[in-house]
C-alpha atoms as a PDB file:
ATOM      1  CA  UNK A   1     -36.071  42.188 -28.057  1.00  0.00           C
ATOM      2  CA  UNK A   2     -36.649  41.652 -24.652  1.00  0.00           C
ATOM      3  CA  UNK A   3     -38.226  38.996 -24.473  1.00  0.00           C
ATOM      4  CA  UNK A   4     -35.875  37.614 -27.146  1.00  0.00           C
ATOM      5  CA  UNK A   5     -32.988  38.359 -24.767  1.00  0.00           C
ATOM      6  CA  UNK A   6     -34.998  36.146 -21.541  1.00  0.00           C
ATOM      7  CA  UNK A   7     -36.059  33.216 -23.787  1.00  0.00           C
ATOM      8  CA  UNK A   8     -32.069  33.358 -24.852  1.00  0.00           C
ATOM      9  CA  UNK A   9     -30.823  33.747 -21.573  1.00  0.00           C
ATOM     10  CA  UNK A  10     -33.434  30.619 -20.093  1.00  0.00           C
ATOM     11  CA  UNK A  11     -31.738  28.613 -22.900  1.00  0.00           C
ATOM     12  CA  UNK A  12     -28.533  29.246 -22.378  1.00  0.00           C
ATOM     13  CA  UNK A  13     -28.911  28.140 -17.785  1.00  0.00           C
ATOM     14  CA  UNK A  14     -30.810  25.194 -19.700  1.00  0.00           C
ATOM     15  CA  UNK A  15     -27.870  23.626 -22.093  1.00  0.00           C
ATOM     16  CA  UNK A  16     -24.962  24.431 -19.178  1.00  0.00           C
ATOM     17  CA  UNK A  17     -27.745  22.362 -16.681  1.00  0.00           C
ATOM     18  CA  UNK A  18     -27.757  20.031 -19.437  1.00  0.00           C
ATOM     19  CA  UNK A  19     -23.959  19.578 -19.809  1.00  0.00           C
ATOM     20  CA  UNK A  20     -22.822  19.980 -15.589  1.00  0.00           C
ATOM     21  CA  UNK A  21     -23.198  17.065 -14.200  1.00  0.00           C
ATOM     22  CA  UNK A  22     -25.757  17.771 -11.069  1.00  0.00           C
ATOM     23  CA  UNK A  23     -24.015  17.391  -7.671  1.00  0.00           C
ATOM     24  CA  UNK A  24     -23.682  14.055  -6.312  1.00  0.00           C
ATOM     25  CA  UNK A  25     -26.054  12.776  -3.260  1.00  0.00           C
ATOM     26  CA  UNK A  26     -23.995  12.457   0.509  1.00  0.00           C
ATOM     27  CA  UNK A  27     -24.674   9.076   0.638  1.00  0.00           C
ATOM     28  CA  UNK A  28     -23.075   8.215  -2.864  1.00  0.00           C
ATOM     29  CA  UNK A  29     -20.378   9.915  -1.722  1.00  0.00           C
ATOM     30  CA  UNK A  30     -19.518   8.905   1.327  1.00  0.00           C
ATOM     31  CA  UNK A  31     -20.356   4.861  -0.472  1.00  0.00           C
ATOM     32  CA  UNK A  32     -17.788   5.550  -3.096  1.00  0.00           C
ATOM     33  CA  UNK A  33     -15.284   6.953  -0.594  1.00  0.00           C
ATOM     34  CA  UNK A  34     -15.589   4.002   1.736  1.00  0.00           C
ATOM     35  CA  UNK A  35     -15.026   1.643  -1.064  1.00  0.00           C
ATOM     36  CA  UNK A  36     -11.669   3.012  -1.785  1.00  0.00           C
ATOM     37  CA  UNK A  37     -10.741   2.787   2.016  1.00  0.00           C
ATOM     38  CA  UNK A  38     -11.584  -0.359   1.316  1.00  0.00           C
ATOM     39  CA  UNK A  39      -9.360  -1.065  -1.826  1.00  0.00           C
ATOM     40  CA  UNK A  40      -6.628   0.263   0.429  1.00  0.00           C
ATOM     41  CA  UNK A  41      -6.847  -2.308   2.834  1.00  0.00           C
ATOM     42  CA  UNK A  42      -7.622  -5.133   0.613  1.00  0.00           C
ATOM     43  CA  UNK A  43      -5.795  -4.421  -2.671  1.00  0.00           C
ATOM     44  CA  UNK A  44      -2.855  -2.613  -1.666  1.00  0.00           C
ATOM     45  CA  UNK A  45       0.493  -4.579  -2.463  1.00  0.00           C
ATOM     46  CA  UNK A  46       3.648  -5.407  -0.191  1.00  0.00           C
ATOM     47  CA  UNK A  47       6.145  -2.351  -0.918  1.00  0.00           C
ATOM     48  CA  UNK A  48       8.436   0.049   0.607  1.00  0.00           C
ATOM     49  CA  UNK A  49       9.020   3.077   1.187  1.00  0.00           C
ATOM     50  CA  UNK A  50      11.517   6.251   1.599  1.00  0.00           C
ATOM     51  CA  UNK A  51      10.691   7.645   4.913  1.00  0.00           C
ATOM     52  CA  UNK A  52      11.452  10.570   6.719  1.00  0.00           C
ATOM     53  CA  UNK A  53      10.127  11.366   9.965  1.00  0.00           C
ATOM     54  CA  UNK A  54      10.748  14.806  12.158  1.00  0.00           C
ATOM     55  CA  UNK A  55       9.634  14.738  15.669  1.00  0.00           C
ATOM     56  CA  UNK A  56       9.393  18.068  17.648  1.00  0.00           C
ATOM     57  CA  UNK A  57       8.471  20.194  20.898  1.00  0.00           C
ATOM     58  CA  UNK A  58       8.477  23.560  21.079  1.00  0.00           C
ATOM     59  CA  UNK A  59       7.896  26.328  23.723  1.00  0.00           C
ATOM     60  CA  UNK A  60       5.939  29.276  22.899  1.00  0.00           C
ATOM     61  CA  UNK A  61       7.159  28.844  19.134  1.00  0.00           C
ATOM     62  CA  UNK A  62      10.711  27.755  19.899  1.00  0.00           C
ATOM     63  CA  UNK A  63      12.673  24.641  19.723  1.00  0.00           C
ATOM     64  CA  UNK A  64      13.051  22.471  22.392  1.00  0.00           C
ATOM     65  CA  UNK A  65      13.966  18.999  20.920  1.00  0.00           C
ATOM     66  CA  UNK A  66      13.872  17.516  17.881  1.00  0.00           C
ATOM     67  CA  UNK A  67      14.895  14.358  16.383  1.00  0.00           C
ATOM     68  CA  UNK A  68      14.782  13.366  12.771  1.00  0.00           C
ATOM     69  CA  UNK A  69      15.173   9.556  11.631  1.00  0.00           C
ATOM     70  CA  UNK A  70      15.548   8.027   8.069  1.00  0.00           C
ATOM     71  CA  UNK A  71      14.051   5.001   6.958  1.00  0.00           C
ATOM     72  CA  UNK A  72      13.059   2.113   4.670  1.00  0.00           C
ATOM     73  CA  UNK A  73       9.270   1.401   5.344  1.00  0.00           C
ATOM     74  CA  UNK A  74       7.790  -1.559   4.408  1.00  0.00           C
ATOM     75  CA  UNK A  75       3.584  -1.294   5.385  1.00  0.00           C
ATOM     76  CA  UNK A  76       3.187  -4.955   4.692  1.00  0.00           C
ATOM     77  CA  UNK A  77      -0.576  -6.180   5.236  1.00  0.00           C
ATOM     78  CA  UNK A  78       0.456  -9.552   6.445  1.00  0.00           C
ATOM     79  CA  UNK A  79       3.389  -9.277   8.902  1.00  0.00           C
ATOM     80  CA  UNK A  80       2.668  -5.263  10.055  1.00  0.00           C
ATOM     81  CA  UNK A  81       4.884  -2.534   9.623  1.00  0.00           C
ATOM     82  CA  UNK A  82       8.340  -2.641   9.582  1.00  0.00           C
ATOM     83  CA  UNK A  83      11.528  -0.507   9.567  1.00  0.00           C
ATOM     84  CA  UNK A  84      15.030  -0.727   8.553  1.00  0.00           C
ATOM     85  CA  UNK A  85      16.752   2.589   9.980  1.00  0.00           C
ATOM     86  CA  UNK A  86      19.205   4.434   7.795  1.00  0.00           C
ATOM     87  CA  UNK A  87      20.383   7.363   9.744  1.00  0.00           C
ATOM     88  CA  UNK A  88      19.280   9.172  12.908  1.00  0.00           C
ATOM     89  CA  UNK A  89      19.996  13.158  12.970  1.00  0.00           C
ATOM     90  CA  UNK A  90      21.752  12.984   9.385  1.00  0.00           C
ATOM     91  CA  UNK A  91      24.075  10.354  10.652  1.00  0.00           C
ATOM     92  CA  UNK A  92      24.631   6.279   9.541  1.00  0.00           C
ATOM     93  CA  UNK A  93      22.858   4.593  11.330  1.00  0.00           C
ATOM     94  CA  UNK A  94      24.655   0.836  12.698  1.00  0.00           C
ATOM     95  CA  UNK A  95      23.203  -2.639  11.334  1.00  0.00           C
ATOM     96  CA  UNK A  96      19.911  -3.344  13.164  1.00  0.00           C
ATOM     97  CA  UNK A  97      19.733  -0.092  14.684  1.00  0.00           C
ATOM     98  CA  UNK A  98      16.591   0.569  16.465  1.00  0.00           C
ATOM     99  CA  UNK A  99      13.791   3.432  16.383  1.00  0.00           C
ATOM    100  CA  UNK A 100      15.054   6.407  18.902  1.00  0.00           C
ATOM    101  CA  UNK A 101      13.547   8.063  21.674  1.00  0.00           C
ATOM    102  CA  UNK A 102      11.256  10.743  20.311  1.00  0.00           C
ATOM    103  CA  UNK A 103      10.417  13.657  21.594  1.00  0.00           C
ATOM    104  CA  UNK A 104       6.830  13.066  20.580  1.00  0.00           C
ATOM    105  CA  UNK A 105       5.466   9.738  18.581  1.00  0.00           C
ATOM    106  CA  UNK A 106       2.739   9.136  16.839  1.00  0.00           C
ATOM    107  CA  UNK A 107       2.342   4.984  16.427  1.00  0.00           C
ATOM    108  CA  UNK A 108      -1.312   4.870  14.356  1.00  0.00           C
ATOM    109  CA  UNK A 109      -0.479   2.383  11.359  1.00  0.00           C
ATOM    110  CA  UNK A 110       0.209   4.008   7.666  1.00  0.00           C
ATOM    111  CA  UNK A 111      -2.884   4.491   6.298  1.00  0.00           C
ATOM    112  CA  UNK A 112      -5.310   4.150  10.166  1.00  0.00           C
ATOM    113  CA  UNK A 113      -6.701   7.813   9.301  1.00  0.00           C
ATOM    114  CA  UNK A 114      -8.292   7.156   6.276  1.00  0.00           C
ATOM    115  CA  UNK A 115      -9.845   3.850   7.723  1.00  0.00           C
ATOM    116  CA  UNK A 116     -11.208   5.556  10.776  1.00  0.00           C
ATOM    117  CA  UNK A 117     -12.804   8.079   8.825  1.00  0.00           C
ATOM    118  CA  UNK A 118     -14.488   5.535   6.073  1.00  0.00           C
ATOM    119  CA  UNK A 119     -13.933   2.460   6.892  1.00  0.00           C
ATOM    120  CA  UNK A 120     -17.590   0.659   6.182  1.00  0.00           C
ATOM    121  CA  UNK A 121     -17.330  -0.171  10.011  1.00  0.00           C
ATOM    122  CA  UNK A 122     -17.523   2.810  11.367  1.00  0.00           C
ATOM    123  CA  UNK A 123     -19.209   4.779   8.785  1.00  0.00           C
ATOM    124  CA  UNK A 124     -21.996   4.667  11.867  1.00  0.00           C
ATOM    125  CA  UNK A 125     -20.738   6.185  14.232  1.00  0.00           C
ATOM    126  CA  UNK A 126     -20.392   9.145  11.928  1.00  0.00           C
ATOM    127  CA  UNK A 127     -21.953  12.101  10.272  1.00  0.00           C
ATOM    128  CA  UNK A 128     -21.090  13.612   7.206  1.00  0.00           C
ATOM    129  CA  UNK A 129     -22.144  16.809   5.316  1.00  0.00           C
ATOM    130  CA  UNK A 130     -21.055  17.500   1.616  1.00  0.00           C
ATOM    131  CA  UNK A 131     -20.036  21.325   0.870  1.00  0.00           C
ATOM    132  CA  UNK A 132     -22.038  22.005  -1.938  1.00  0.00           C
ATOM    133  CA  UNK A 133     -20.815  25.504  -2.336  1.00  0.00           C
ATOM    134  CA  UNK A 134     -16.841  25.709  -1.827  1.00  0.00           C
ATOM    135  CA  UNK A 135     -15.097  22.754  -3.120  1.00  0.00           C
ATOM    136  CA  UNK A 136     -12.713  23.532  -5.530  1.00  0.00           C
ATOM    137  CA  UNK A 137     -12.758  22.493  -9.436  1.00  0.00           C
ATOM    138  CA  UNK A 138     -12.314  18.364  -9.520  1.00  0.00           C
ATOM    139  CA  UNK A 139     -12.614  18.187  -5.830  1.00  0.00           C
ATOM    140  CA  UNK A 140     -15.489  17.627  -2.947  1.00  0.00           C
ATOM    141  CA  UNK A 141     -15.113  18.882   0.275  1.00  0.00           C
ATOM    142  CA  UNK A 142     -16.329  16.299   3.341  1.00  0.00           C
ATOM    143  CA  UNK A 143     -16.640  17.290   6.624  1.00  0.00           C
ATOM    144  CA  UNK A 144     -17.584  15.056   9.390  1.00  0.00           C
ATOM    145  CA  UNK A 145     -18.072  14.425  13.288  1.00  0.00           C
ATOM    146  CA  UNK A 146     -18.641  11.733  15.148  1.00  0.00           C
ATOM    147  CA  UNK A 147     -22.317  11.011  16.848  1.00  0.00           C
ATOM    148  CA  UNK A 148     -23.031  12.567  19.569  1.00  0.00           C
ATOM    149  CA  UNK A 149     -23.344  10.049  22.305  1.00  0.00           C
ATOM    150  CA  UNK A 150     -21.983   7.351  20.405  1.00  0.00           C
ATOM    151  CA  UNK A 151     -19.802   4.808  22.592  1.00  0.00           C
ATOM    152  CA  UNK A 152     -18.880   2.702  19.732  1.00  0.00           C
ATOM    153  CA  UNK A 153     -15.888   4.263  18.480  1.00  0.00           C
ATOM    154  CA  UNK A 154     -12.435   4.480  20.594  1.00  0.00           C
ATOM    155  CA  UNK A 155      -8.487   5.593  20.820  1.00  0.00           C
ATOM    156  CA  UNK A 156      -5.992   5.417  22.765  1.00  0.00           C
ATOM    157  CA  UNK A 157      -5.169   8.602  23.094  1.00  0.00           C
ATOM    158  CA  UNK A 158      -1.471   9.066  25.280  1.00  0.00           C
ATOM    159  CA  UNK A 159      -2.364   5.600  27.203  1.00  0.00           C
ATOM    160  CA  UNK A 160      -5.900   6.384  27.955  1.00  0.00           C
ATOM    161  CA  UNK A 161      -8.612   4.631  26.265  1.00  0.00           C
ATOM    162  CA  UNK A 162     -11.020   7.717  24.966  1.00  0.00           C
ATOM    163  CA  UNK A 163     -14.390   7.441  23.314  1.00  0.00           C
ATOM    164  CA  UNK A 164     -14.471   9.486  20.007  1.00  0.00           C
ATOM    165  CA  UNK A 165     -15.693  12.840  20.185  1.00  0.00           C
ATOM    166  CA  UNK A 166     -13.891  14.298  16.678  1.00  0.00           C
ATOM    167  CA  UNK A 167     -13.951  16.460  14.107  1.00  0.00           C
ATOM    168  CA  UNK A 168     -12.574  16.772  10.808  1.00  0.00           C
ATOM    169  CA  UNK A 169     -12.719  17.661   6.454  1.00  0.00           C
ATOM    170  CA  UNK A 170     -11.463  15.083   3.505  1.00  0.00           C
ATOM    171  CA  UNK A 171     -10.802  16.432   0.437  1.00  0.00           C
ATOM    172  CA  UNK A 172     -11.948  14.089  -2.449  1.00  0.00           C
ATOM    173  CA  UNK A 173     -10.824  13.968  -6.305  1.00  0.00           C
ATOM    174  CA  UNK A 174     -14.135  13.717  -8.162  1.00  0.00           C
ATOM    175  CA  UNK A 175     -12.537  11.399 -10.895  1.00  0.00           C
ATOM    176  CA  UNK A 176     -11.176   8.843  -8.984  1.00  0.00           C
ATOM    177  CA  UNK A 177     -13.382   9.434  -5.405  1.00  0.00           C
ATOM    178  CA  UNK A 178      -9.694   8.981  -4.029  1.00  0.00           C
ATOM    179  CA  UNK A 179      -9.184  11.182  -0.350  1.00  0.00           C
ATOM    180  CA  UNK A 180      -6.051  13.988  -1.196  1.00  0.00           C
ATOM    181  CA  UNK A 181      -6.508  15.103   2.160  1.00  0.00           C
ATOM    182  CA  UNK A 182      -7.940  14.106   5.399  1.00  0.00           C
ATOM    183  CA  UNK A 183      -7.363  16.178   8.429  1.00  0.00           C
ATOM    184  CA  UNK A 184      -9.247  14.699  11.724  1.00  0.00           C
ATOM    185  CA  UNK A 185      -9.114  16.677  15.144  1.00  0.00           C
ATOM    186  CA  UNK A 186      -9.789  14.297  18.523  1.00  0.00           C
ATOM    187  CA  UNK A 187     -11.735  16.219  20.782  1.00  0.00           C
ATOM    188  CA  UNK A 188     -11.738  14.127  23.900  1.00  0.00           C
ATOM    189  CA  UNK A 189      -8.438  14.390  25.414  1.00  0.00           C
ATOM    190  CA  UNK A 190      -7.182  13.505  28.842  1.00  0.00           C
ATOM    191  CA  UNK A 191      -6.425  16.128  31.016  1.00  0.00           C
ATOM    192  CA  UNK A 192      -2.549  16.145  30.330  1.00  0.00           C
ATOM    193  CA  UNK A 193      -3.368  17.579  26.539  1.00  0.00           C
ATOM    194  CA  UNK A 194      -5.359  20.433  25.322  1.00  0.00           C
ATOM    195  CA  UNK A 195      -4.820  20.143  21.381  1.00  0.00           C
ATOM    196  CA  UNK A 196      -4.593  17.234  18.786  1.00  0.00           C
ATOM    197  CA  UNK A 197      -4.969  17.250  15.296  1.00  0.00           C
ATOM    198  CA  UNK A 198      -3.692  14.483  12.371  1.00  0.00           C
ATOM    199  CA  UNK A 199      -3.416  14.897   8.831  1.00  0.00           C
ATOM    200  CA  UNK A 200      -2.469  12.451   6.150  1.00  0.00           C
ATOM    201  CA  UNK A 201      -1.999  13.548   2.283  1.00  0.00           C
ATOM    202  CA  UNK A 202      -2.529  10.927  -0.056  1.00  0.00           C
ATOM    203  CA  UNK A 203      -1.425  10.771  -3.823  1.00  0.00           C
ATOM    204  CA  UNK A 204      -1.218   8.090  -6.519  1.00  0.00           C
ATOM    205  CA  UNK A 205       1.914   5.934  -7.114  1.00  0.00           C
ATOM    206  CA  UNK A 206       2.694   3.185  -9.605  1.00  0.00           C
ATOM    207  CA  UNK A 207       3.269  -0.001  -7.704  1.00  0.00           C
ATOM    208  CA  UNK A 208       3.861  -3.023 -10.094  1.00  0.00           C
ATOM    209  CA  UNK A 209       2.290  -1.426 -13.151  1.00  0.00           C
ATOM    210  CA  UNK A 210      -0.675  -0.755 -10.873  1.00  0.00           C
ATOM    211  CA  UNK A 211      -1.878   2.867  -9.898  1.00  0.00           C
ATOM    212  CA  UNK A 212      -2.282   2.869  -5.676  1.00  0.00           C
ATOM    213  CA  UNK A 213      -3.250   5.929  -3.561  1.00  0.00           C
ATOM    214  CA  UNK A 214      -1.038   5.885  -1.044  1.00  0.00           C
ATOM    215  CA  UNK A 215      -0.032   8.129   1.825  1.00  0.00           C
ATOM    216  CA  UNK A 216       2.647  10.756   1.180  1.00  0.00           C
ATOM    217  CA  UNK A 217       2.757  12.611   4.307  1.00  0.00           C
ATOM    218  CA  UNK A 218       1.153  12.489   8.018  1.00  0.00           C
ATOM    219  CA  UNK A 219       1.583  15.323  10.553  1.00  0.00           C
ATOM    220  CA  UNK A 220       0.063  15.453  14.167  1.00  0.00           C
ATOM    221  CA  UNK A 221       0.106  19.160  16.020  1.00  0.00           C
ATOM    222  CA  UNK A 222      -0.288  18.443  19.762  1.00  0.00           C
ATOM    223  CA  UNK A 223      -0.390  20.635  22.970  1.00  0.00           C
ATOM    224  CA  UNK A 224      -0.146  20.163  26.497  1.00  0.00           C
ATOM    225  CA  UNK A 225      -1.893  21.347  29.494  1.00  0.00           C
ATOM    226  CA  UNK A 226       0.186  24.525  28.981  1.00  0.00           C
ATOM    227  CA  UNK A 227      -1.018  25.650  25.525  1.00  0.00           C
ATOM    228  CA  UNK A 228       2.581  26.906  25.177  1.00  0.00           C
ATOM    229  CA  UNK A 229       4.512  23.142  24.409  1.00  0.00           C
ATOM    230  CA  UNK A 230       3.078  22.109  21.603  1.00  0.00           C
ATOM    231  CA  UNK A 231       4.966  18.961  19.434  1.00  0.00           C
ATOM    232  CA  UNK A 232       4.804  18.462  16.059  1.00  0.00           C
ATOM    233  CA  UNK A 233       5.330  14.664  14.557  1.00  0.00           C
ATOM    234  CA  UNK A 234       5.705  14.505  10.378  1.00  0.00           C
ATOM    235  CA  UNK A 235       6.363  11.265   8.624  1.00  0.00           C
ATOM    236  CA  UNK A 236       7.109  11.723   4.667  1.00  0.00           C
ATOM    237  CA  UNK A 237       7.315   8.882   2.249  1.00  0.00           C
ATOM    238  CA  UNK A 238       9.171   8.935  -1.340  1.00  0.00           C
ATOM    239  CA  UNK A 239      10.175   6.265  -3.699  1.00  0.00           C
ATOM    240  CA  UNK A 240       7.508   3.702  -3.041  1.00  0.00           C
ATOM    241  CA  UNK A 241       8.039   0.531  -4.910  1.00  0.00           C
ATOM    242  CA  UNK A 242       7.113  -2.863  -4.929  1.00  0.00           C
ATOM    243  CA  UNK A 243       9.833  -5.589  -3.439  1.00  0.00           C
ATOM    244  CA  UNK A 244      12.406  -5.841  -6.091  1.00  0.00           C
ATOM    245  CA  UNK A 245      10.214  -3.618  -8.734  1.00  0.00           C
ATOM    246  CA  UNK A 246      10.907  -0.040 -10.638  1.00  0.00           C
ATOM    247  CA  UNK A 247       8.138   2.454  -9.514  1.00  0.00           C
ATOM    248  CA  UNK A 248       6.770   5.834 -11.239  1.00  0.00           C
ATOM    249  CA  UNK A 249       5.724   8.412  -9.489  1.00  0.00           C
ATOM    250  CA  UNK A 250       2.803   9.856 -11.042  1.00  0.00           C
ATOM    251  CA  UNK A 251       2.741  13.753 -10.959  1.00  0.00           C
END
């Protein structure tokens, strides 16, 4: 009976091997990811945009300033990003009206954090690792770094030009290799700044009968010198559509 119960037991680890898919190699990975950076640059439609962005300082916790500023945002691939403000601190905004002062800014184009991450360009300059062990059911877990003594890669990083010395995770949907999640923190910072750290959630929308993953929101935690002002810059997007299209928003 024992030996019934092993031979049983071997066959049963033998059909679930059988029917799990085994994991997928790094570098498939990282080559599927970087091809749907690369649909986002290339494929991605004109369209707009609801957007919504809240820019913040604090001081040990509390509020010092804050500004928040409605929009219509049109990422257009040909002509750049564009706005057409709608209100400024809940209020109409006039004809023309033009972006605010902000306590803090962040100006990297919609979609730059999933490009610097996989973009087939500077897939080189990185290194990746696939979590084997604690992604989550129907996702992969990425983390990466940049090369140490690489001098390829560079921001500009509060109006110094910085070589890249960063850190971050992607979270990836196994069915579609799309990025959910991307959080990147930049590690070589002037002297004026001790933290900063971006984020960009992605999800899929219905643009022109076509399914697009798009960003939904992008947040950027910074600190100063004194680790006590920190600023906080979040840009949300809702009711993408195509220029003079209906759109669904896919749960």
């Amino acid at each position: 009976m024992e030996q019934l119960g092993t031979a049983a037991l071997l066959f049963l680890v033998f059909i679930q091997a059988a029917v799990s898919p085994p994991p997928k190699p790094l570098s498939e990975v990282v080559k599927a990811v970087s091809g749907t950076a690369r649909e986002y640059r290339d494929r991605l439609p004109d369209f707009l945009c609801n957007e919504t962005i809240t820019s913040s300082t604090f001081n040990s916790g509390k509020l010092r300033e804050q500004k928040i500023v409605e929009s219509i945002f049109t990422p257009s691939q040909k002509v750049g990003a564009q706005r057409e403000i709608v209100a400024i601190d809940g209020k109409p905004a006039g004809k023309n009206a033009r972006m605010p002062g902000l306590p803090i800014r962040w100006d990297a184009t919609f979609g730059w954090l999933l490009e610097a991450t996989f973009a087939s360009s500077v897939l080189q300059y990185h290194d990746y690792v696939l979590e084997q062990n604690s992604s989550p059911a129907g996702m992969l877990i990425l983390e990466f770094k940049t090369r140490a003594n690489q001098k390829g890669l560079e921001w500009p990083i509060y109006g110094d030009t910085r070589v890249a010395m960063d850190a971050g995770t992607a979270w990836i949907e196994t069915s579609s290799m799309q990025v959910v999640r991307i959080e990147r923190n930049f590690l070589n910072l002037p002297s004026s700044a001790t933290r900063l750290a971006a984020t960009t959630d992605f999800g899929p929308v219905n643009i022109g009968g076509k399914q697009y993953w798009v960003p939904k929101a992008l947040r950027t935690e910074s600190a100063e010198r004194d680790p006590r002002k920190t600023a906080l810059f979040v840009a949300e997007y809702s009711g993408c559509k195509k220029f003079g299209a209906d759109v669904n928003v896919l749960p």
